[in-house]
Protein backbone atom coordinates (compact mmCIF):
# COMPACT_ATOMS: atom_id res chain seq x y z
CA UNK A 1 177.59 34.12 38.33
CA UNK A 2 180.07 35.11 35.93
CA UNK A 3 179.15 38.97 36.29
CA UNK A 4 179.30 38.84 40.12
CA UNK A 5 182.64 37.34 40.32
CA UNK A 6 184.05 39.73 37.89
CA UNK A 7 182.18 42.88 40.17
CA UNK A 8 183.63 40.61 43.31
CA UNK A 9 186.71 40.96 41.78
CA UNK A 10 186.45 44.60 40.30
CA UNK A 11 186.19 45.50 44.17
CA UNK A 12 189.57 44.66 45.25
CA UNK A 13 191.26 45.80 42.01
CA UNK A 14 189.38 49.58 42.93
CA UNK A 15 191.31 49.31 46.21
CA UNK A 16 194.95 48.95 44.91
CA UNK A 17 197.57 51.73 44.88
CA UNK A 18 197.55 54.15 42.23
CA UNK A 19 201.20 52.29 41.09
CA UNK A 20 198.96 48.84 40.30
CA UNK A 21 196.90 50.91 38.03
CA UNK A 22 199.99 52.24 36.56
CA UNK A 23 201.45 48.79 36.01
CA UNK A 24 198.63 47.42 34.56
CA UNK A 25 198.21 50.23 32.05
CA UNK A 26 202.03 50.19 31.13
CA UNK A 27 202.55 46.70 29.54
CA UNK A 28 206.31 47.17 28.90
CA UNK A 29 207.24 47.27 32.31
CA UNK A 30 205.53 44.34 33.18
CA UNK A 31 207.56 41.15 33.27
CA UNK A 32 206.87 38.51 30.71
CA UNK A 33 203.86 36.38 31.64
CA UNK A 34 204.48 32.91 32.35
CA UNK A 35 203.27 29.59 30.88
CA UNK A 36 200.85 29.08 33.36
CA UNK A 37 200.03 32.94 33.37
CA UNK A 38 199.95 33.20 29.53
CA UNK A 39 196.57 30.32 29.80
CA UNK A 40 194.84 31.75 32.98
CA UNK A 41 194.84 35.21 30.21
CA UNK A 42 193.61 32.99 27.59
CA UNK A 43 191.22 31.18 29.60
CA UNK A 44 189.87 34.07 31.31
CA UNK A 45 189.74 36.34 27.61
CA UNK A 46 187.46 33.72 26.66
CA UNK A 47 184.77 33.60 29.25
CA UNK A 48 184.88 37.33 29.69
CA UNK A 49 185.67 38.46 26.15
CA UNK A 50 182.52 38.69 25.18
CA UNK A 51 180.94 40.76 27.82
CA UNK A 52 183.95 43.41 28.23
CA UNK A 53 182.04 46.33 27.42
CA UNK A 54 179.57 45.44 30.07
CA UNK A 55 182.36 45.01 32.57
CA UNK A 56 184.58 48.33 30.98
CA UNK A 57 180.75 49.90 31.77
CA UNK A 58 180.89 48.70 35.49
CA UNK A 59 184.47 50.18 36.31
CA UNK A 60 182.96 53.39 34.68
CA UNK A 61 180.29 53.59 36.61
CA UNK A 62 182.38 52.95 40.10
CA UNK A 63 184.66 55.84 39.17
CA UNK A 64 182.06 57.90 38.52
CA UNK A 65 180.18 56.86 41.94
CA UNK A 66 183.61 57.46 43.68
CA UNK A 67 184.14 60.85 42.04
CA UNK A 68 180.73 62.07 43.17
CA UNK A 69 181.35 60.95 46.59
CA UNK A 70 184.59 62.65 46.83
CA UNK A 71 183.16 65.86 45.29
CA UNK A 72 180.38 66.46 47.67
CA UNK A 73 182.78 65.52 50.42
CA UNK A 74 185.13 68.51 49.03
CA UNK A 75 187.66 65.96 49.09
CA UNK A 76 190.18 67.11 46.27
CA UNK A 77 193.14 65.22 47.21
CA UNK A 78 190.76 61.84 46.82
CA UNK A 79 189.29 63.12 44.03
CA UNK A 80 192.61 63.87 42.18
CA UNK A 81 193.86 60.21 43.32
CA UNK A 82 190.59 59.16 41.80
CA UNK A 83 190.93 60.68 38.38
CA UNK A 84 194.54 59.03 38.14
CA UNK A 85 193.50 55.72 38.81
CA UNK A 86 190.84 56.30 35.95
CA UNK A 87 192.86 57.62 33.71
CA UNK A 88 195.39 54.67 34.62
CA UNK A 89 192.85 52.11 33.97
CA UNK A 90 191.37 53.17 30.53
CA UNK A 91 194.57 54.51 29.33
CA UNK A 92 194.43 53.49 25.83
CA UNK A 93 191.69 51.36 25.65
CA UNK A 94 192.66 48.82 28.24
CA UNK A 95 190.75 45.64 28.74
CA UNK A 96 189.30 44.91 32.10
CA UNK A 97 189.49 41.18 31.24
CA UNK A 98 193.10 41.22 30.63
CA UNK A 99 193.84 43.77 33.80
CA UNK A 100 191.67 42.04 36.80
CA UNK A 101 193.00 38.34 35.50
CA UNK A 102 196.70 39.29 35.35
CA UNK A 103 196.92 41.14 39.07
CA UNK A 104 193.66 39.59 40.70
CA UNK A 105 194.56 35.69 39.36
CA UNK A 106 195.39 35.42 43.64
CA UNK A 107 192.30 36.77 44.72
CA UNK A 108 190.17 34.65 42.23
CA UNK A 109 191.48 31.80 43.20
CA UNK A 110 190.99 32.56 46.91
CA UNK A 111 187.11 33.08 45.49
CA UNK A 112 186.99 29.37 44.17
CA UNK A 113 188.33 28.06 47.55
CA UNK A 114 186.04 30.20 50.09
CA UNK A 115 183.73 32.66 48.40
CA UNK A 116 182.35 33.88 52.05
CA UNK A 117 186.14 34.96 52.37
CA UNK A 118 186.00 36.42 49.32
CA UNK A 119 182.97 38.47 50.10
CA UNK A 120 183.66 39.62 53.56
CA UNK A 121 186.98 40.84 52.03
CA UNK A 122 184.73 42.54 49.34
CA UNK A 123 182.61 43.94 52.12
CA UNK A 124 185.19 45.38 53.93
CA UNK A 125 187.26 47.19 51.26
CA UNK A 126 183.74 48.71 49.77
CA UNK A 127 183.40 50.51 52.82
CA UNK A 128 186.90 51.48 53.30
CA UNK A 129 186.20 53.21 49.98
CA UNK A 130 182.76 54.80 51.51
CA UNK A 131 181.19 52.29 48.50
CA UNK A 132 178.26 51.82 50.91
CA UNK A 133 175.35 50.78 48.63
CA UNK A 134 177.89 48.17 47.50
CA UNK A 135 178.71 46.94 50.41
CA UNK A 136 175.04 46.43 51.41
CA UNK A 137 174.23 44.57 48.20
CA UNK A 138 177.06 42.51 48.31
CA UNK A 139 176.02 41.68 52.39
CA UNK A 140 172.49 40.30 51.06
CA UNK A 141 173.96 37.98 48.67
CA UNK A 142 176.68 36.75 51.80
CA UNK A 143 173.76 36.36 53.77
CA UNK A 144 172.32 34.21 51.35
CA UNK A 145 175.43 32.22 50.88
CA UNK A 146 176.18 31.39 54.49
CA UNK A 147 172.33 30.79 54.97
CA UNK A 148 172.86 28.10 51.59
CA UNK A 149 176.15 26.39 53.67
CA UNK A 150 174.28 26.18 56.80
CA UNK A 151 171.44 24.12 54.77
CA UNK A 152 173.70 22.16 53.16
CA UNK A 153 175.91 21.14 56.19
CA UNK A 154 172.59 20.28 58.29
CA UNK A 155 171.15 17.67 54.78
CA UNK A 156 175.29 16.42 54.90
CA UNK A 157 174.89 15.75 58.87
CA UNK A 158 171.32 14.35 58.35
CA UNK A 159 172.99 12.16 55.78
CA UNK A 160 175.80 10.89 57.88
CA UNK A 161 173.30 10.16 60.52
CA UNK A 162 171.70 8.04 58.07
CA UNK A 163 174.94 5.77 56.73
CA UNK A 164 175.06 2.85 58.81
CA UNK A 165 173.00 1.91 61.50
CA UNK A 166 173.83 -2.38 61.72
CA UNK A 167 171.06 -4.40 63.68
CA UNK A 168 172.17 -7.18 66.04
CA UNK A 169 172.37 -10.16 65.43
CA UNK A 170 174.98 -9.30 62.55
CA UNK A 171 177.61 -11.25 60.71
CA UNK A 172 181.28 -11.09 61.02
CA UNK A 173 180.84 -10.02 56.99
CA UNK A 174 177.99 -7.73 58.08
CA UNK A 175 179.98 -5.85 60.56
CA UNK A 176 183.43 -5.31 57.90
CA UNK A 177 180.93 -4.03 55.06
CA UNK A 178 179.90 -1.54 57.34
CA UNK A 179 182.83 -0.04 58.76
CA UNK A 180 184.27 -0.47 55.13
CA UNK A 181 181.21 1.73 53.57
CA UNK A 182 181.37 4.27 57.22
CA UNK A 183 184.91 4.96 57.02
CA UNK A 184 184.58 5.73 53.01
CA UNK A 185 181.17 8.02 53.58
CA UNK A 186 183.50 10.10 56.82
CA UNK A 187 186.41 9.84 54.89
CA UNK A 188 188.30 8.29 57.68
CA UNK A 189 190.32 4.72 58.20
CA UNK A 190 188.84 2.09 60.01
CA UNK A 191 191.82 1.81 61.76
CA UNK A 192 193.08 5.00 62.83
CA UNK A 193 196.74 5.59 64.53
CA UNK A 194 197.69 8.51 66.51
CA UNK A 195 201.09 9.04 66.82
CA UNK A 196 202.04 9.42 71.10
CA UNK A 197 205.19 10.22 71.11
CA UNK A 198 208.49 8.45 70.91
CA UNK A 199 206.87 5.70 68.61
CA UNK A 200 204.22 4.72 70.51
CA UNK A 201 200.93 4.60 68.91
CA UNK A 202 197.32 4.53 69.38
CA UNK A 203 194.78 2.50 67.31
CA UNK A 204 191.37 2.91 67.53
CA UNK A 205 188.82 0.69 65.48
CA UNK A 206 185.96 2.90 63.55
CA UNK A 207 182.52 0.95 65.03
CA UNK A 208 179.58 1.73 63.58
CA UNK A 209 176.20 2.76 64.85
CA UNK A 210 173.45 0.26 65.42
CA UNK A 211 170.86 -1.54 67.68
CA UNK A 212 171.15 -4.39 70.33
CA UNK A 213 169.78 -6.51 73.37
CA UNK A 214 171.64 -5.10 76.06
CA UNK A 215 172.02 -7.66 79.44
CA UNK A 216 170.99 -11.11 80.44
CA UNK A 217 168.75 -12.89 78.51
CA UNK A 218 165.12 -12.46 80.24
CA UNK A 219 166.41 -9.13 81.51
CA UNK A 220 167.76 -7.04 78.50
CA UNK A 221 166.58 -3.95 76.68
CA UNK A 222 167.15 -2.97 73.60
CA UNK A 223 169.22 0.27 73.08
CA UNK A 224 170.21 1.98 69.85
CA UNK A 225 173.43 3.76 69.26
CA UNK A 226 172.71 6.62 66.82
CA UNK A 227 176.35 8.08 66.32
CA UNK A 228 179.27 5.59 65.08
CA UNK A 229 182.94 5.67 67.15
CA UNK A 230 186.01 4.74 67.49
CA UNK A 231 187.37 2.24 69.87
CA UNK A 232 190.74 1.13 71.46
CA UNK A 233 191.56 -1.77 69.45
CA UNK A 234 193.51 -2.64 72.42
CA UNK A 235 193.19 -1.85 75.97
CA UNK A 236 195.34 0.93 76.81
CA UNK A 237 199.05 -0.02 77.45
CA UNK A 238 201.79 0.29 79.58
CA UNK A 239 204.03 2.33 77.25
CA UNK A 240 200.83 4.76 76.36
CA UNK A 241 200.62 5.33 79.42
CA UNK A 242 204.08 6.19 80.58
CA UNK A 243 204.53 8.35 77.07
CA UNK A 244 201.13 10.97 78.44
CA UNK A 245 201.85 10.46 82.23
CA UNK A 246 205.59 10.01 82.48
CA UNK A 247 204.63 6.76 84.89
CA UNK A 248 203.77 3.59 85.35
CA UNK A 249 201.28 2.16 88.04
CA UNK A 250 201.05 -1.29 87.23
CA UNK A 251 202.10 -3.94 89.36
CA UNK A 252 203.01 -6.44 87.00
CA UNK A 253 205.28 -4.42 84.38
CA UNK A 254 204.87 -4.86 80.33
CA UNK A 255 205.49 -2.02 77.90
CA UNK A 256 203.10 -4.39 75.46
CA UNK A 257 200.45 -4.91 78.49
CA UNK A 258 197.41 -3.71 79.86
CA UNK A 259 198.24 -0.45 82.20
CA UNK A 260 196.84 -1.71 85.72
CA UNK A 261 196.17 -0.41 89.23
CA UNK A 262 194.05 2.33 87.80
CA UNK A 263 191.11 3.91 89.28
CA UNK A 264 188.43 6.08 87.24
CA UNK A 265 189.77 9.30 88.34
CA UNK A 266 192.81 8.11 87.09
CA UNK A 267 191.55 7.21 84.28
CA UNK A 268 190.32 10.42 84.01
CA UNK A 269 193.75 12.06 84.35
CA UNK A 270 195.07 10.20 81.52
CA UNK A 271 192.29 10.89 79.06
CA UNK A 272 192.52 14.94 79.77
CA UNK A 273 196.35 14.94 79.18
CA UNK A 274 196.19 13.14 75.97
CA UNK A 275 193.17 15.24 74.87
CA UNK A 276 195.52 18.57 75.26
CA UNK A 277 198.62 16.82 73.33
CA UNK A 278 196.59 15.31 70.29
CA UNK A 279 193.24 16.67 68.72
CA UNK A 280 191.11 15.68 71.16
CA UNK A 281 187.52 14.10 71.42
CA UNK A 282 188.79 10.88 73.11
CA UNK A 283 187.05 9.85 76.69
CA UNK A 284 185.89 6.51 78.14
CA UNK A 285 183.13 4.48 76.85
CA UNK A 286 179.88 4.70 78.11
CA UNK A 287 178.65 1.18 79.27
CA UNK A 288 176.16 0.55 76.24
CA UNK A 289 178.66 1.55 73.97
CA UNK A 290 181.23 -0.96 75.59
CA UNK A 291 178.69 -4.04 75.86
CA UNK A 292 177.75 -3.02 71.51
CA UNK A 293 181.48 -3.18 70.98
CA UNK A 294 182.22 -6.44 72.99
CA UNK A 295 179.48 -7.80 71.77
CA UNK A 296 180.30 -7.08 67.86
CA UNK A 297 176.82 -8.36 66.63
CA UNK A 298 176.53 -11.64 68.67
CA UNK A 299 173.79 -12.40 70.96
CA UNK A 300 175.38 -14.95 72.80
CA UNK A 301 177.47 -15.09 76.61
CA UNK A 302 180.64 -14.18 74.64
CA UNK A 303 181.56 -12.47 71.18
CA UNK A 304 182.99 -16.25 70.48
CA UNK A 305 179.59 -18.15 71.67
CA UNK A 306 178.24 -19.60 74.56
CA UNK A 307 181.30 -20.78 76.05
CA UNK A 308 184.71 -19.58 76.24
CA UNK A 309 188.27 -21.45 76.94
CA UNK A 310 191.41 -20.24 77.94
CA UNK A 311 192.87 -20.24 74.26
CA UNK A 312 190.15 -17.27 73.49
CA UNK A 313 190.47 -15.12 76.07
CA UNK A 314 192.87 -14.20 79.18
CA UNK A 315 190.91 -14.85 82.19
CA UNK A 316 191.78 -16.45 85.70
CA UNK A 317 192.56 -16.84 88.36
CA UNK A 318 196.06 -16.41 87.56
CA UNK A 319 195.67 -15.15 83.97
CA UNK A 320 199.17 -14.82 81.84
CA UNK A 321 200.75 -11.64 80.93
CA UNK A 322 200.72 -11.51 77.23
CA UNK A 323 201.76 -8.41 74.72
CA UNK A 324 198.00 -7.33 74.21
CA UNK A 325 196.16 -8.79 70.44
CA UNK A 326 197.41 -12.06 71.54
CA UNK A 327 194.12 -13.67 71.40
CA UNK A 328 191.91 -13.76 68.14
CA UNK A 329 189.73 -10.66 67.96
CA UNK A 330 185.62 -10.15 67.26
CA UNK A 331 183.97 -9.30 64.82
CA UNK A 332 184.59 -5.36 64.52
CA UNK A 333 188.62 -6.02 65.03
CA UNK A 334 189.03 -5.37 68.80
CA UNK A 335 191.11 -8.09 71.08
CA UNK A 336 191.19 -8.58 74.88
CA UNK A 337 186.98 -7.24 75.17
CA UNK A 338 187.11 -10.64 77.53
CA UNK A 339 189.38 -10.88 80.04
CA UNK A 340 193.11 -8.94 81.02
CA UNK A 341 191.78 -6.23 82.95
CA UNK A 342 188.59 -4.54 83.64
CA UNK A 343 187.81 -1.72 81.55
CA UNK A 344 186.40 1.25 83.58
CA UNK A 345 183.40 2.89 81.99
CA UNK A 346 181.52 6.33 81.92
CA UNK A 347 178.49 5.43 83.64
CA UNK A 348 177.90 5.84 87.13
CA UNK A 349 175.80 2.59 88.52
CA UNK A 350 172.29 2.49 87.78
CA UNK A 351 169.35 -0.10 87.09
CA UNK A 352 168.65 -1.12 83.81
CA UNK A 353 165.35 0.46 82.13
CA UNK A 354 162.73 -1.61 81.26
CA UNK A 355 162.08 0.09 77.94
CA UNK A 356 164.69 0.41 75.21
CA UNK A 357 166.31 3.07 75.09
CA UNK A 358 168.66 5.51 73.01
CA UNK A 359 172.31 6.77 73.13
CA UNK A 360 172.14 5.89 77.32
CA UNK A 361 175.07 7.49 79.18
CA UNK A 362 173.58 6.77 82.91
CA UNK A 363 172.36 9.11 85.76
CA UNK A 364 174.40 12.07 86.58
CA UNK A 365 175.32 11.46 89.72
CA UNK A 366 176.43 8.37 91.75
CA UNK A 367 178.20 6.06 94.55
CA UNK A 368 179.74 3.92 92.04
CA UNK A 369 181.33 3.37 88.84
CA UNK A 370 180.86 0.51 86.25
CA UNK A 371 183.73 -2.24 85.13
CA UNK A 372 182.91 -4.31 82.16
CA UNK A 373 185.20 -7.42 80.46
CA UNK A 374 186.49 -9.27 83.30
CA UNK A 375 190.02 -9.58 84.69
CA UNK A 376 193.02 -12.00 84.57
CA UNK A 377 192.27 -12.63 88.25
CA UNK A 378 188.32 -13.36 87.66
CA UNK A 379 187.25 -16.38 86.16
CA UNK A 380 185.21 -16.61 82.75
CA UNK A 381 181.56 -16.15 83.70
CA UNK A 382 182.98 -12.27 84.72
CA UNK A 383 184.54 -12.03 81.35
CA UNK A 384 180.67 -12.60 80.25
CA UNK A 385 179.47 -9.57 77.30
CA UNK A 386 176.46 -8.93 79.30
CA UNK A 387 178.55 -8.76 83.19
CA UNK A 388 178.36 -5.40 85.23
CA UNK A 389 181.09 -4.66 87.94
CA UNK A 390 178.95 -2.26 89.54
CA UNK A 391 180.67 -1.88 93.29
CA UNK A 392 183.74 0.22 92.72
CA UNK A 393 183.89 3.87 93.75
CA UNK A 394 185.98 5.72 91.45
CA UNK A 395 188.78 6.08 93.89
CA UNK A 396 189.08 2.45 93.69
CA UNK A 397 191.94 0.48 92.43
CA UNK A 398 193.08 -3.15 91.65
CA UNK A 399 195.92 -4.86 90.01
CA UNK A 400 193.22 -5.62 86.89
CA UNK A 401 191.58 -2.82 86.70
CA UNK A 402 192.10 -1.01 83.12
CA UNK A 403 190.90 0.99 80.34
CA UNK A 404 189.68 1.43 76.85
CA UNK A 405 189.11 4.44 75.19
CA UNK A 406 186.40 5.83 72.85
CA UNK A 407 187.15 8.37 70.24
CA UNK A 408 184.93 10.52 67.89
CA UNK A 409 185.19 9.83 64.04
């Protein structure tokens, strides 16, 4: 490895003006070496130190290869431009270690960071200098890199897929040790927050992937979620939405509340501006992802048990407006996934399959849109985990209708 990098390297330093040659073999025009300088010499004289006589033998045999070409080309002016930059180079016994670390030091270090940069740089200089049997060698072994990233990126993906996959019923403990050991194995928070815009902030929840019972007892399936997310640790707010659509639809106004009187399409709006003003990737959840999320590892009629009261949830008729988080949250960290507003999904409305089922994202096509969560105008069996709103076209608005959005790690 040690040869190639120093013939990688020996490449570019072929290339240079005739006055880098010049420099290098006139040491007392050169400027004092630095600190920093003075070890990358040291450090490099002793890997290369040994072998400089194979290397010295390499530039040799370029010049030579160059010289020939120019020669049968009748190319004089090259071949005089040749001569000097060999003469420049071995000018009193220079050492190749000493000349390709002290005016390549940028280009090796460019090598460590991205050697297919390095090479297609390589490439492309070797034929500038008509150094074609180089340049073909040196496109094998580039070929075999990028063919050794590609495996490696697919067995780094494979492993990924492979981190956490949690299987309902699961434990408020359960559910933290997982997003703690996802969000170290991606390298990203649990709790991530994107800056809006004039302060405002977004903060999604990292959830990871697993399997459930999705729907009514006696009538659920069991879906797995392959791929983890991020979710809206709150529904999406009055002041995020008038930071991305310089508006503000709801009827009941609350920079800290739920954004309200929104359709799908509107939702839809919202989701493609902020997309072009951040990085991207966020969208609404599909319906199995929403009803894994709400129901954060619990198996019963609400992420809090069986029954619910009006100091867990914000539910109706005649719900209060609260700042949003004002309840207690579930067990992956996300508040209001009962009650406030309905939270339009992805899915158009379909029947349930009988058979479980993976990654669902409904049929194509459709006359309706799903709801999920309940509203502040609904009373608590809507605010159920397992309740479908499935009679809304995606024109439709009400004061509690909402959103939530989904993001991708």
């Amino acid at each position: 490895m040690a040869h190639k990098l120093f013939s990688l390297v020996l490449m570019l330093v072929l290339a240079l003006p005739v006055v880098i040659f010049a420099f290098a073999g006139d040491e007392s025009k050169a400027p004092a070496p630095s600190e920093i300088m003075q070890k990358q010499i040291a450090d490099a004289t002793k890997v290369y130190g040994e072998k400089k006589e194979v290397y010295r033998k390499d530039v040799l045999d370029l010049f030579e290869r160059k010289e020939k070409f120019a020669r049968d080309k009748g190319d004089l002016k090259t071949l005089n431009l040749i001569k000097k930059e060999k003469d420049a180079f071995f000018e009193n016994g220079k050492d190749p270690t000493l000349f390709f670390v002290t005016d390549q030091k940028r280009f090796l270090e460019l090598a460590k960071l991205d050697l297919i940069k390095a090479y297609e740089k390589t490439i492309k200089d070797c034929l500038k200098m008509k150094l074609d049997e180089e340049a073909e060698g040196f496109s094998k072994e580039l070929e075999e890199i990028r063919a050794g990233k590609i495996k490696a990126e697919i067995k780094v993906e494979e492993k990924k897929a492979k981190l956490i996959v949690l299987q309902a019923p699961f434990s408020a403990v359960a559910a933290k040790n997982a997003q703690t050991q996802l969000a170290k194995s991606l390298g990203k928070l649990i709790e991530a927050k994107i800056d809006l815009g004039k302060g405002v902030k977004l903060e999604m929840i990292l959830i990871p992937a697993g399997k459930f019972m999705m729907g009514d007892p006696g009538k659920d399936h069991e879906v797995s979620l392959t791929k983890p997310f991020y979710m809206g640790k709150y529904e999406v707010t009055q002041e995020q939405w008038q930071v991305i659509m310089g508006s503000n639809p709801s009827e009941k106004k609350g920079v800290k509340w739920p954004v309200g009187n929104l359709s799908w399409n509107d939702c839809q709006d919202f989701i493609q501006k902020l997309n072009a003003k951040t990085k991207g990737g966020y969208r609404l959840p599909t319906e199995a992802e929403w009803e894994y999320a709400c129901r954060a590892g619990t198996t019963t009629a609400y992420a809090f048990g069986d029954s619910i009261t009006l100091g867990d949830a914000n539910f109706g008729p005649g719900g209060k407006s609260v700042t949003v988080g004002s309840y207690k949250p579930n067990r992956f960290g996300l508040y209001d996934m009962h009650g406030y507003v309905w939270e339009w999904c992805e899915d158009w409305v379909a029947a349930y399959p009988e058979e479980s089922i993976t990654d669902p994202k409904g049929p194509v096509s459709g006359e309706y849109r799903i709801l999920r969560g309940g509203g502040f105008n609904n009373n608590k069996l809507s605010a159920r985990s397992s309740l479908r709103n499935n009679d809304s076209a995606p024109t439709r608005t009400l004061t509690d209708f909402g959103f939530r959005l989904v993001g991708t790690p």
